[in-house]
C-alpha atoms as a PDB file:
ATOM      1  CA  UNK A   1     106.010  14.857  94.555  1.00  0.00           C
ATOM      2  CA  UNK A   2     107.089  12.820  91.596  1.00  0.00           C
ATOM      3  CA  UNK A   3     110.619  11.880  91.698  1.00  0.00           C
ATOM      4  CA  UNK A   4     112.424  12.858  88.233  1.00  0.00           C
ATOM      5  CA  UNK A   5     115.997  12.229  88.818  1.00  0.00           C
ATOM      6  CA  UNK A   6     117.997  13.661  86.162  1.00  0.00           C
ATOM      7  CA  UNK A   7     121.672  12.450  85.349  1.00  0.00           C
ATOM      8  CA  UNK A   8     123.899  14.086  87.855  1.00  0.00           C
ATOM      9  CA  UNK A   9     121.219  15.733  90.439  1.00  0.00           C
ATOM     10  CA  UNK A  10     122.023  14.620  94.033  1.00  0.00           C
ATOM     11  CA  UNK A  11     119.421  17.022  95.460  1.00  0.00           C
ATOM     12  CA  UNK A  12     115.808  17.697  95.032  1.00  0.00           C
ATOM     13  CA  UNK A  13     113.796  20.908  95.960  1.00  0.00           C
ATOM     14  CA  UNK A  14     110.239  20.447  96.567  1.00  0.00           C
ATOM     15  CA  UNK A  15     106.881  22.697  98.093  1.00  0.00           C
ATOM     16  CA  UNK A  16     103.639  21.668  98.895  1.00  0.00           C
ATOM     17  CA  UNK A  17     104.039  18.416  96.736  1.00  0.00           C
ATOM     18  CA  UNK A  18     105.445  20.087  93.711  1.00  0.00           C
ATOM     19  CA  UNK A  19     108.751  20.149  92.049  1.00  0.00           C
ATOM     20  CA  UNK A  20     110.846  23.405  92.722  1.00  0.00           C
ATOM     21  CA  UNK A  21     114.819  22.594  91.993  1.00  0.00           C
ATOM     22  CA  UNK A  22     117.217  20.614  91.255  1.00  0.00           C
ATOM     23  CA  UNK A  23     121.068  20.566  92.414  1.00  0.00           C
ATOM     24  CA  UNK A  24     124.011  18.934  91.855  1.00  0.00           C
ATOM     25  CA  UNK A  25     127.229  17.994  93.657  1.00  0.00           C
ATOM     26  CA  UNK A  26     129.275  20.879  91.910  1.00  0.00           C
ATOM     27  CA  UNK A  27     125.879  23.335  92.550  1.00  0.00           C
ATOM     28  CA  UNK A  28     125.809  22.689  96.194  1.00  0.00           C
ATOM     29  CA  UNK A  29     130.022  22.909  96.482  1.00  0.00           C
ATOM     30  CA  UNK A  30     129.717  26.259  94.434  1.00  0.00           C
ATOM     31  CA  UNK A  31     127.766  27.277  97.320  1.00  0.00           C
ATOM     32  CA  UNK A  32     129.234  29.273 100.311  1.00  0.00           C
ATOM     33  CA  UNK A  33     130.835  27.132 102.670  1.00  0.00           C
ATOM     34  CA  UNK A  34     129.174  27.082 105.924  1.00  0.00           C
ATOM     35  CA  UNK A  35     130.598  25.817 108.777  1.00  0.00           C
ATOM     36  CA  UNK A  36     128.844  24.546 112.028  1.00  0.00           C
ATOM     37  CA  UNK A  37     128.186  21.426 114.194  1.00  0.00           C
ATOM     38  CA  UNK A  38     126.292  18.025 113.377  1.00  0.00           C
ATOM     39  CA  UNK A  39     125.056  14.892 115.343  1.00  0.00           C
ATOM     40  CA  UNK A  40     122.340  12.567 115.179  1.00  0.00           C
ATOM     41  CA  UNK A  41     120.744  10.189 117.697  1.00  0.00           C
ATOM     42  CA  UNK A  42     119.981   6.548 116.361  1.00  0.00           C
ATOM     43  CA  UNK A  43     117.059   4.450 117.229  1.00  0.00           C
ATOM     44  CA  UNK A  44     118.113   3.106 120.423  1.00  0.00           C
ATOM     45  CA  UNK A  45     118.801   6.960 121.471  1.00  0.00           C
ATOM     46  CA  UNK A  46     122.373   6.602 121.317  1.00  0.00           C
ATOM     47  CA  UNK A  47     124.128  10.321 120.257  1.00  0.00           C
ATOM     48  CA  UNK A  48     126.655  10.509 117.934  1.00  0.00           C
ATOM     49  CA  UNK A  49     128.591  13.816 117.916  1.00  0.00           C
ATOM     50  CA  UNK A  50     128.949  16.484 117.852  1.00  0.00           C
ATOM     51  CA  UNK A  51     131.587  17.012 115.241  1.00  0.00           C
ATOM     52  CA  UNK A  52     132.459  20.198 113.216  1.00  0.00           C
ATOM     53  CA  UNK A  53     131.011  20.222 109.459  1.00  0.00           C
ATOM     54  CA  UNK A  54     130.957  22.308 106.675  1.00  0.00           C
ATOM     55  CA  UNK A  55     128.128  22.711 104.031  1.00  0.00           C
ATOM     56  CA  UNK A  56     125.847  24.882 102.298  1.00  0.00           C
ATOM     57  CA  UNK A  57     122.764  26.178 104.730  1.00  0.00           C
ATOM     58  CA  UNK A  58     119.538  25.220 104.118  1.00  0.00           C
ATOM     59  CA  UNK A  59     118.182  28.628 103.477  1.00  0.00           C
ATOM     60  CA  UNK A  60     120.486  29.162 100.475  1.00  0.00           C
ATOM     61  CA  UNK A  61     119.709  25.894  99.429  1.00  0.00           C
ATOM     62  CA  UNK A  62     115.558  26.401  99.662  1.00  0.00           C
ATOM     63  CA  UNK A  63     115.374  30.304  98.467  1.00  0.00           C
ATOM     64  CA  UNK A  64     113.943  29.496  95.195  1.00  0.00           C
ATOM     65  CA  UNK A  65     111.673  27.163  96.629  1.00  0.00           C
END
């Protein structure tokens, strides 16, 4: 997929390669607030979290795509 940032996007949509949607900050804190639970483990398998988050889910985010 060809990267075409436009002035203000912070997210990009994609699907099999192609270019579906774009979003910006204020598009994805529009969204309805979605709270749940995040954590990651680094490299050296070290786990960080979990710690309560709030964000837009992924399904509202990919529905167009």
């Amino acid at each position: 997929m060809a990267v075409r940032r436009l002035p203000g996007s912070c997210l990009q949509v994609g699907q099999n390669g192609s270019f579906v949607k774009e979003y910006t900050l204020a598009d994805l804190e529009a969204m309805t607030p979605f709270p749940g639970y995040a954590g990651f483990r680094n490299s050296e398998a070290n786990v960080t979290g979990p710690v309560a988050v709030t964000g837009a889910k992924v399904t509202d985010i990919v529905q167009d795509a």
